[in-house]
Protein backbone atom coordinates (compact mmCIF):
# COMPACT_ATOMS: atom_id res chain seq x y z
CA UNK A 1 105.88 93.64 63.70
CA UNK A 2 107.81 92.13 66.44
CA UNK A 3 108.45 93.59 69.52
CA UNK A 4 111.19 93.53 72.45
CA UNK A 5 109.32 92.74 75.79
CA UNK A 6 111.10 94.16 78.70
CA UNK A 7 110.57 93.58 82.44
CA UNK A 8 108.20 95.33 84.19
CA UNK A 9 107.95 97.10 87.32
CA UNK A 10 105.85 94.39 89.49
CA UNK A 11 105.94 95.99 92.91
CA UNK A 12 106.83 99.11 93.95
CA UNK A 13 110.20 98.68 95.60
CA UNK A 14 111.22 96.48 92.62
CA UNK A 15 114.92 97.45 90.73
CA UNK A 16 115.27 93.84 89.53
CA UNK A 17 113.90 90.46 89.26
CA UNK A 18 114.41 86.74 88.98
CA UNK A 19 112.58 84.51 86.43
CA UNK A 20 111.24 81.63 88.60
CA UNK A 21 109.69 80.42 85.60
CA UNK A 22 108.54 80.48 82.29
CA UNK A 23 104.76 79.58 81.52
CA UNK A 24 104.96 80.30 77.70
CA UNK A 25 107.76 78.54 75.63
CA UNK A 26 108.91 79.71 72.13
CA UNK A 27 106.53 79.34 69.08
CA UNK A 28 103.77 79.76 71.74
CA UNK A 29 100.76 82.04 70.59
CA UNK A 30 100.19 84.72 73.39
CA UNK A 31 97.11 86.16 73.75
CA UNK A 32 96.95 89.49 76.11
CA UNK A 33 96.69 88.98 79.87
CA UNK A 34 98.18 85.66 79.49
CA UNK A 35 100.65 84.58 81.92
CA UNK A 36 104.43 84.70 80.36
CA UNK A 37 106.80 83.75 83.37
CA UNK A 38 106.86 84.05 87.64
CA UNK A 39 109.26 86.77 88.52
CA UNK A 40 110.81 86.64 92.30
CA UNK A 41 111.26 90.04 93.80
CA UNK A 42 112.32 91.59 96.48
CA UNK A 43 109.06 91.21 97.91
CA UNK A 44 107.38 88.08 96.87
CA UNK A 45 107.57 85.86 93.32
CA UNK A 46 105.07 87.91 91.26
CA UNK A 47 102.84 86.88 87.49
CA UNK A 48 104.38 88.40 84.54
CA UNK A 49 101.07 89.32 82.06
CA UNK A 50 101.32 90.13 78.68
CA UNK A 51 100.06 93.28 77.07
CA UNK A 52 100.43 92.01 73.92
CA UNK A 53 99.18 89.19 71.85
CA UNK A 54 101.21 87.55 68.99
CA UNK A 55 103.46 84.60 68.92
CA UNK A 56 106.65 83.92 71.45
CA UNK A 57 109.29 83.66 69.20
CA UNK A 58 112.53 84.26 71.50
CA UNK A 59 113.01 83.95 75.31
CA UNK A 60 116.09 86.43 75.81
CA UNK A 61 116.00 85.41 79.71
CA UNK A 62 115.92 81.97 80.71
CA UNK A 63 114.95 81.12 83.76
CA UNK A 64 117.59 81.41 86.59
CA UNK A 65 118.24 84.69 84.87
CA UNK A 66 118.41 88.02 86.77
CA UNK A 67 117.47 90.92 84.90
CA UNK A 68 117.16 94.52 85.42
CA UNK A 69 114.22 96.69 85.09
CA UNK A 70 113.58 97.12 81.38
CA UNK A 71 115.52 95.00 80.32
CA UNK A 72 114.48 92.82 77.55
CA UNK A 73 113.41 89.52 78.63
CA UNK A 74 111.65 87.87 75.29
CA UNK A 75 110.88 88.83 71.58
CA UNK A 76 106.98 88.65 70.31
CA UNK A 77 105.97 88.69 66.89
CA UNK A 78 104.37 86.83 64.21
CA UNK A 79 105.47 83.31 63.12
CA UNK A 80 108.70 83.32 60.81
CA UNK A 81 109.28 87.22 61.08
CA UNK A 82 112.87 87.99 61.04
CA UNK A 83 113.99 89.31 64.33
CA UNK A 84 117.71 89.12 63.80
CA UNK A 85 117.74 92.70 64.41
CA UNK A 86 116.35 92.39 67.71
CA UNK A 87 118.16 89.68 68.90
CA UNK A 88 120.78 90.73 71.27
CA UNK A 89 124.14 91.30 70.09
CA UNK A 90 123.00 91.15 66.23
CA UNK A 91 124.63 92.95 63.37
CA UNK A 92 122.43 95.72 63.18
CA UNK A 93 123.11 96.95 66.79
CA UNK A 94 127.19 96.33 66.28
CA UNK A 95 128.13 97.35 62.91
CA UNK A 96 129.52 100.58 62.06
CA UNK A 97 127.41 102.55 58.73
CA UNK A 98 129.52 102.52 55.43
CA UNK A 99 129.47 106.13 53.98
CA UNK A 100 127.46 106.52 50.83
CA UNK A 101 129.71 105.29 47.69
CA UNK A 102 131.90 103.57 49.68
CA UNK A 103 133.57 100.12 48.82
CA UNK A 104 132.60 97.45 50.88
CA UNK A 105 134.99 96.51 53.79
CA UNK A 106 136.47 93.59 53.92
CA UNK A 107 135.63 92.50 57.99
CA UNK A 108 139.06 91.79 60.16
CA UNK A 109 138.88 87.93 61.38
CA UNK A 110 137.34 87.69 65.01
CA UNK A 111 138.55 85.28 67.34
CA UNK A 112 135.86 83.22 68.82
CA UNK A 113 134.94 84.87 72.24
CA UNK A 114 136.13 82.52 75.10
CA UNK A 115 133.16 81.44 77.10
CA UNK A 116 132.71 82.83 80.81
CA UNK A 117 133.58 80.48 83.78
CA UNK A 118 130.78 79.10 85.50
CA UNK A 119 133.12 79.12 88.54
CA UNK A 120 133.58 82.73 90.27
CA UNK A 121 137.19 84.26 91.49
CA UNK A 122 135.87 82.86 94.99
CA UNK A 123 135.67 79.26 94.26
CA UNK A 124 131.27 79.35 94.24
CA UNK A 125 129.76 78.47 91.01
CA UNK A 126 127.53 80.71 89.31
CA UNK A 127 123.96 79.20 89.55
CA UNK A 128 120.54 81.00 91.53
CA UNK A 129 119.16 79.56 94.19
CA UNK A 130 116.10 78.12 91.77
CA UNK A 131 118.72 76.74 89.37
CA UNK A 132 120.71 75.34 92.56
CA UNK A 133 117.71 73.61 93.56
CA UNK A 134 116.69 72.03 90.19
CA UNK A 135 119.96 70.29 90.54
CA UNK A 136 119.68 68.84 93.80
CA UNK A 137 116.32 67.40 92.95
CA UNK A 138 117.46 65.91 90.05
CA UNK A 139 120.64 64.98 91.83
CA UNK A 140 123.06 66.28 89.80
CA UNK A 141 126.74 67.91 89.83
CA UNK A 142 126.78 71.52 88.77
CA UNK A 143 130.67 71.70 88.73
CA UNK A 144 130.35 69.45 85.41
CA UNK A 145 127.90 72.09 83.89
CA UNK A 146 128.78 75.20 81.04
CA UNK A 147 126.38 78.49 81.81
CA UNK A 148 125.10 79.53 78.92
CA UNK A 149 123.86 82.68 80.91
CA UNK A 150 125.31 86.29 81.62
CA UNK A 151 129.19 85.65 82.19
CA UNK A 152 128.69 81.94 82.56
CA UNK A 153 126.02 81.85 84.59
CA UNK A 154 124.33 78.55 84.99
CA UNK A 155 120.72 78.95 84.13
CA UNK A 156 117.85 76.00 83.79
CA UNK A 157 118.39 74.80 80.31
CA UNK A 158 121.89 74.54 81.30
CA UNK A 159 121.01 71.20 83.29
CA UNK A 160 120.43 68.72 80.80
CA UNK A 161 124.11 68.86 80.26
CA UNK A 162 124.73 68.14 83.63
CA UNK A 163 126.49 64.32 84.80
CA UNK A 164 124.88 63.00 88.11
CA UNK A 165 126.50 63.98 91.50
CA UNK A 166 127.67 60.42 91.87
CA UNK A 167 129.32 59.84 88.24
CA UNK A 168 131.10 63.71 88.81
CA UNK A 169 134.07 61.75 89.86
CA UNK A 170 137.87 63.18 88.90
CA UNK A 171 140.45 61.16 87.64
CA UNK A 172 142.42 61.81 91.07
CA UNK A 173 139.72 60.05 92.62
CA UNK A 174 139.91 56.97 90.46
CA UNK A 175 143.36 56.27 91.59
CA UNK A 176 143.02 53.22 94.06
CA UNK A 177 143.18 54.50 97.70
CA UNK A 178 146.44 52.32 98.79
CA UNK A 179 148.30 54.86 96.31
CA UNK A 180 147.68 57.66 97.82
CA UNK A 181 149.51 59.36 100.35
CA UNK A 182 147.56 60.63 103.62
CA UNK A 183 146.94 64.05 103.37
CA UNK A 184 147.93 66.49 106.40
CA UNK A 185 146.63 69.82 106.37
CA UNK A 186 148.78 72.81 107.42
CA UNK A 187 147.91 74.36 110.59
CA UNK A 188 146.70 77.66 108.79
CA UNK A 189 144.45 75.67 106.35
CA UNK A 190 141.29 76.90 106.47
CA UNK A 191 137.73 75.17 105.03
CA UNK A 192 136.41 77.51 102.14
CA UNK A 193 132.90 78.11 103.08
CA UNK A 194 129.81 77.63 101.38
CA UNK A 195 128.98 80.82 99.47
CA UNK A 196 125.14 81.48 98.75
CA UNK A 197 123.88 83.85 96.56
CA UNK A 198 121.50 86.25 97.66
CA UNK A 199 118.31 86.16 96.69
CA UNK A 200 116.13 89.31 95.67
CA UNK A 201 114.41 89.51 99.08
CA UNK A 202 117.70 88.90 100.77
CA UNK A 203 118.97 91.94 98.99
CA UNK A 204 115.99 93.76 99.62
CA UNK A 205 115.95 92.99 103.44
CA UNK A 206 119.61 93.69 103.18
CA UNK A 207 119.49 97.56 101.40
CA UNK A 208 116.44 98.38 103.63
CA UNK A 209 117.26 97.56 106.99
CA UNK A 210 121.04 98.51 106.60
CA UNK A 211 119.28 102.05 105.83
CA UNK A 212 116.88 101.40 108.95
CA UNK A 213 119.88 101.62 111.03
CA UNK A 214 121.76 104.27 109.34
CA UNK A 215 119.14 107.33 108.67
CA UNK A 216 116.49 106.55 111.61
CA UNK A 217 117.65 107.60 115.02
CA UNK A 218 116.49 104.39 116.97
CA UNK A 219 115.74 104.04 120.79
CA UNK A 220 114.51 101.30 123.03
CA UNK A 221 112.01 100.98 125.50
CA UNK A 222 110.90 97.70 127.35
CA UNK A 223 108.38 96.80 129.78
CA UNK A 224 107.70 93.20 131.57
CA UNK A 225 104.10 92.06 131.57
CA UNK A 226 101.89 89.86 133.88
CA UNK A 227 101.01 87.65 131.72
CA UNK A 228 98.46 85.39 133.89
CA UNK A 229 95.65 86.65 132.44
CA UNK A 230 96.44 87.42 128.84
CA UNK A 231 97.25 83.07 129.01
CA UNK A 232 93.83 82.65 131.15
CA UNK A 233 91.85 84.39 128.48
CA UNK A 234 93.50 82.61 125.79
CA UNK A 235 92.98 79.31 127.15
CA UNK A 236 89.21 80.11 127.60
CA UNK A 237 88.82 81.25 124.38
CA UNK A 238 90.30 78.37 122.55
CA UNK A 239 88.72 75.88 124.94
CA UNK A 240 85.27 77.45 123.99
CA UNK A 241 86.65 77.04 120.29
CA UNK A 242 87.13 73.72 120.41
CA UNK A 243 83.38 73.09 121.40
CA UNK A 244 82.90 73.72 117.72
CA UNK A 245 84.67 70.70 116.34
CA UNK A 246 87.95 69.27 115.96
CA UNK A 247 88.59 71.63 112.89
CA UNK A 248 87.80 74.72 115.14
CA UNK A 249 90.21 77.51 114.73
CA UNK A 250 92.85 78.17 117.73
CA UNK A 251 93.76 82.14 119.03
CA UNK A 252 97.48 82.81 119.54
CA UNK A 253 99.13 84.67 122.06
CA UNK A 254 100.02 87.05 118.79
CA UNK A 255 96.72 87.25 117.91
CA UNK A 256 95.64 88.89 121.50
CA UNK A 257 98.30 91.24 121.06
CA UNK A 258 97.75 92.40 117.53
CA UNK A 259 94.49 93.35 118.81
CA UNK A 260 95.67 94.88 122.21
CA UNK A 261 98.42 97.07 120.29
CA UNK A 262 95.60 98.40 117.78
CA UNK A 263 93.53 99.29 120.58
CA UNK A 264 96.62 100.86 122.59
CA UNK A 265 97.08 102.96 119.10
CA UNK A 266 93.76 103.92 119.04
CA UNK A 267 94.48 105.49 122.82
CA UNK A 268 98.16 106.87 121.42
CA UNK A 269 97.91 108.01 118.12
CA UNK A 270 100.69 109.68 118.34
CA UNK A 271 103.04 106.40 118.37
CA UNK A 272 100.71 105.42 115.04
CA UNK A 273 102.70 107.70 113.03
CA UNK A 274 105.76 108.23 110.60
CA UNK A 275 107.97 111.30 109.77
CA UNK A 276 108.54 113.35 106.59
CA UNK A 277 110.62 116.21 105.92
CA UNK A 278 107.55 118.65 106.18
CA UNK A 279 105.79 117.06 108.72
CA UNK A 280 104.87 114.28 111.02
CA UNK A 281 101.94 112.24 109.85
CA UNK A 282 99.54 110.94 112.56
CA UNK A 283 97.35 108.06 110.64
CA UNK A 284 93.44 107.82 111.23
CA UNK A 285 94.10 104.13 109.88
CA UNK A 286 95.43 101.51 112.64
CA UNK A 287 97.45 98.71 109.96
CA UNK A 288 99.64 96.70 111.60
CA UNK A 289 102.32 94.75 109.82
CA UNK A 290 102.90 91.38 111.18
CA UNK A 291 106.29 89.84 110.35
CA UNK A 292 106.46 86.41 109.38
CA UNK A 293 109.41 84.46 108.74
CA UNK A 294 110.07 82.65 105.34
CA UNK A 295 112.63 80.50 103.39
CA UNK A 296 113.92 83.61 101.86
CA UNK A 297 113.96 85.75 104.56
CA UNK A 298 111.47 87.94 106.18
CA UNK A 299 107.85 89.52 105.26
CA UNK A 300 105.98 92.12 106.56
CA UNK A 301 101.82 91.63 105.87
CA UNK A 302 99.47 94.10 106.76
CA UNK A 303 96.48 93.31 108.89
CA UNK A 304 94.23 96.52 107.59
CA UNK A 305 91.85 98.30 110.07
CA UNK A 306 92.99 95.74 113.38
CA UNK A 307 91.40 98.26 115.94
CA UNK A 308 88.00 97.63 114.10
CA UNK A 309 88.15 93.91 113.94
CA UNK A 310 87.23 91.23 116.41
CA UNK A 311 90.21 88.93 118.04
CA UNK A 312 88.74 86.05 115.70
CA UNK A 313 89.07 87.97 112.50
CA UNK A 314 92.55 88.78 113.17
CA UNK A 315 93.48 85.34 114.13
CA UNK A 316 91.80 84.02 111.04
CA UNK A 317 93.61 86.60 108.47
CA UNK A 318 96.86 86.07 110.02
CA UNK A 319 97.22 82.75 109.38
CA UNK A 320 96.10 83.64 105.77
CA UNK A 321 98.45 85.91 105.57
CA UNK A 322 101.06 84.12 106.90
CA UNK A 323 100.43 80.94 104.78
CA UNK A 324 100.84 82.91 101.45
CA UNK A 325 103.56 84.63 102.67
CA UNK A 326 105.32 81.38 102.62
CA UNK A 327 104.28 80.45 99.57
CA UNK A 328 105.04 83.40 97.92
CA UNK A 329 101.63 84.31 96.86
CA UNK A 330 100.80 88.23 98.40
CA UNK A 331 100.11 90.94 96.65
CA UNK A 332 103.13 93.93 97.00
CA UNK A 333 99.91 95.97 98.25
CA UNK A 334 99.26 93.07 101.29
CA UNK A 335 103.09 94.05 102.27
CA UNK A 336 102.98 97.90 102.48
CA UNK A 337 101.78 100.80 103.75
CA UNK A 338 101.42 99.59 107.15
CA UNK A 339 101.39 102.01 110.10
CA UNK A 340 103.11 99.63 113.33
CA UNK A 341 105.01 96.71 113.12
CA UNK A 342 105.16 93.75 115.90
CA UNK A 343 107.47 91.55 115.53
CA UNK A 344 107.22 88.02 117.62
CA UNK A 345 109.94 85.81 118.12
CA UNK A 346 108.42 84.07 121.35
CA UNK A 347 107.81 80.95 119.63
CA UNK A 348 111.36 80.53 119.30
CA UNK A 349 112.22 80.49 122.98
CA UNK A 350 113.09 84.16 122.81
CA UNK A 351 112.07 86.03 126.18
CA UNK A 352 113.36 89.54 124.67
CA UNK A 353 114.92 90.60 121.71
CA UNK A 354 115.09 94.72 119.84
CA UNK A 355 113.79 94.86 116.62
CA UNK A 356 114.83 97.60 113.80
CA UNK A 357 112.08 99.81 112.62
CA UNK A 358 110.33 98.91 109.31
CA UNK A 359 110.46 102.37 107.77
CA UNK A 360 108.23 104.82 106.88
CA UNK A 361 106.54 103.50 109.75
CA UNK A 362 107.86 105.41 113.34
CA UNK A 363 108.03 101.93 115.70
CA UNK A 364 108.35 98.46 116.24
CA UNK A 365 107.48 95.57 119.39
CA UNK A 366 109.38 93.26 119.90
CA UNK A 367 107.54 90.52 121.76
CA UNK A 368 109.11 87.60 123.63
CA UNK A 369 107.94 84.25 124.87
CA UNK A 370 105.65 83.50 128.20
CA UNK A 371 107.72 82.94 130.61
CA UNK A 372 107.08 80.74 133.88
CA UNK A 373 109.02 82.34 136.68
CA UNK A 374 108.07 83.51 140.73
CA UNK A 375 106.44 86.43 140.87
CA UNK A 376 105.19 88.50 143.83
CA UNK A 377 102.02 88.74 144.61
CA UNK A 378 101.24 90.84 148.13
CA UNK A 379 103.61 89.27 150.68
CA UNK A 380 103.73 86.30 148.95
CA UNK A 381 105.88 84.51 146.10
CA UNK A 382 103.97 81.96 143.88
CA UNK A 383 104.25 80.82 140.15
CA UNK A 384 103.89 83.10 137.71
CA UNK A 385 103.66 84.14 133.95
CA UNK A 386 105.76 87.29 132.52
CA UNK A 387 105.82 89.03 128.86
CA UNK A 388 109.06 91.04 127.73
CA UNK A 389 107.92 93.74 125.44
CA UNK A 390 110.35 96.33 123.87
CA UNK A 391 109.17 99.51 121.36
CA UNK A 392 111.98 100.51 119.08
CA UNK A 393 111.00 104.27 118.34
CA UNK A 394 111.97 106.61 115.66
CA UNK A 395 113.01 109.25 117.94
CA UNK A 396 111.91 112.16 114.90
CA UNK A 397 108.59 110.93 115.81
CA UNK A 398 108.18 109.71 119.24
CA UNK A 399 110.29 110.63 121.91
CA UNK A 400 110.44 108.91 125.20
CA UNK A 401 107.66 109.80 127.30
CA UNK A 402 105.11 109.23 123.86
CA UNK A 403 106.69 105.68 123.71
CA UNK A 404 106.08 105.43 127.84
CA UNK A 405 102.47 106.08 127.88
CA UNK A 406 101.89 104.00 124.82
CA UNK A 407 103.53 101.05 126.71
CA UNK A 408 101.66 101.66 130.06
CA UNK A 409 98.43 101.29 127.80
CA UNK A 410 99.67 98.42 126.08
CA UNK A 411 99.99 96.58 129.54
CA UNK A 412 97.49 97.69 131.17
CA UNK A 413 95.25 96.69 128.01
CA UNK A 414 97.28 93.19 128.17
CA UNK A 415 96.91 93.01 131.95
CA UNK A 416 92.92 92.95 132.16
CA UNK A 417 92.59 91.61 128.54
CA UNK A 418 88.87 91.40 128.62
CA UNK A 419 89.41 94.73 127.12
CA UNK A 420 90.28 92.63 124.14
CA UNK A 421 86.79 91.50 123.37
CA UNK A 422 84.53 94.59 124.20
CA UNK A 423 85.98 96.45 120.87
């Protein structure tokens, strides 16, 4: 008997999704635990299984569509079943019951229903980012294309319809230019801008941080480091590294710090903590979410257990981390449940920036570049390296003098980083 397949939940923070892509097409036999489609999230693009087997007879959301939890996506069944009743929009879901005895009705004409406008009441044409980018690849004009989608949304199959970007050309524009007039602009005329849809982790990013700043009761704290030896130690390590071979791995300044703020926790549990309405929960755990940047946004992996783990280890799962992140290939459960964030934007020539709080977790560092400036030293003034550093606390969990003695651990950790190594 056939059977509707709806989306699933596929991570935990997941209200809707976006089908990247299908891996089945119709008339496809599906066995169970075989891949159907890639589904972007809010969190990363995640493998639709099947928990059925039979035969794909009807793909209800192409991709480029974005559908709803349980929602149906596809109809499975058995070769030539009749799934008119499922389809959507079919008789059997519209049409009113005759009473028993009752003459048959003679149906009112319809008027065909007018297609949708792949063109929104802004001016920006209804198409996904995925469906936007099939058509710059293939170099073609999505104004010259009909959605066949949700209210004339442009999905995938959509494209084959499509004219290249070059042979999109209005009749206006045929007109030879000595006929036409110059065209002035009015002084108020303004450029419409380019409107981009958001994607699911752009909404995600979006609903969580906007309630970040509206239901956590932030506050700032920021320390300057001396950063000579944290770079001496670094240096050393990676020069010892590279004794290994030219494939050796290499030990970021993020690295050293992921380890010194696990350590730090381990000395302040109390900033390793989060609030509920019954309590505030200290964690025996020390996992620290890392942010890394990606097309779509921003990510959050978890290093797990960082206070029990060498300076190596971390670097080595970082960069793991970090290169699936970008490729869209965690696991929701790499991205959660992490106890302290750090956030680093030093690589982008930032020396200090605040960061908003990754909830449930109760704080955040925000960590600038290395900076070369004069410091003082004794009597004297000679070159120097310093570290901006500022802790964005939940103030239901940590209030100020907590998030003080955390940071005076945190440098003094950073400032004789052989400390680094011994744990």
């Amino acid at each position: 008997m056939a059977k509707v397949l709806d989306l699933p939940k596929l991570s935990p923070t997941m209200e809707e999704g976006q089908i990247a892509k299908w891996h089945k097409k119709e008339g496809d036999a599906v066995a169970v635990d075989d891949l159907l489609a890639e589904v972007e999230t809010d969190k990363a693009t995640m493998e639709y299984r099947s928990f059925d087997k039979g035969t794909l007879l009807k793909i209800l959301a192409p991709a480029g569509s974005v559908v709803r939890l349980g929602e149906p996506v596809a109809i499975l069944g058995t070769p030539g079943e009749d799934i008119s009743n499922l389809a959507p929009g079919s008789s059997v879901h519209n049409a009113p019951a005759a009473a028993p005895g009752a003459a048959p009705e003679q149906s009112a004409p319809v008027a065909a229903a007018e297609p949708a406008s792949s063109v929104g009441a802004s001016g920006w044409i209804k198409a996904s980012p995925y469906v936007r980018k099939l058509a710059r690849e293939q170099g073609l004009d999505l104004v010259s294309v009909a959605g066949s989608g949700p209210n004339g949304r442009i999905v995938a199959r959509d494209l084959s319809n499509a004219k290249p970007a070059k042979q999109a050309v209005s009749s206006e524009t045929k007109t030879p230019t000595a006929a036409i007039a110059p065209r002035v602009e009015s002084a108020g005329a303004l450029a419409e801008p380019e409107a981009r849809p958001l994607s699911m982790m752009r909404k995600a990013i979006a609903r969580r941080l906007t309630e970040s700043k509206q239901t956590v009761p932030h506050f700032y704290l920021t320390i300057d480091v001396d950063a000579d030896a944290l770079h001496n130690l670094r240096e050393q390590i990676n020069q010892d590294l590279a004794s290994q071979g030219e494939n050796a791995p290499k030990v970021s300044f993020n690295d050293l710090i992921v380890k010194a703020c696990a350590t730090a926790l381990g000395r302040v549990p109390e900033c390793n903590a989060q609030f509920t309405n019954d309590a505030i929960l200290v964690h025996r755990r020390v996992d620290i979410s890392v942010a890394v940047s990606v097309p779509d946004g921003l990510v959050t992996p978890v290093v797990r257990n960082a206070d029990r783990k060498n300076v190596l280890s971390i670097s080595a799962e970082v960069r793991d981390l970090a290169a699936r992140a970008k490729a869209k290939k965690l696991a929701p459960e790499e991205m959660s449940n992490g106890t302290f964030s750090i956030s680093n934007l030093g690589m982008y020539g930032i020396d200090a920036f605040a960061a908003v709080i990754n909830p449930p977790e109760g704080a955040i560092l925000a960590v600038g570049q290395v900076r070369r400036e004069p410091v003082v030293k004794g009597d004297a003034v000679v070159p120097g390296r310093k570290l901006a550093m500022t802790l964005s606390c939940d103030h239901r969990v940590i209030d100020g003098a907590v998030g003080a003695s955390f940071l005076r651990v945190l440098r003094q950790i950073l400032e004789h980083p052989t400390q680094i190594l011994l744990q």
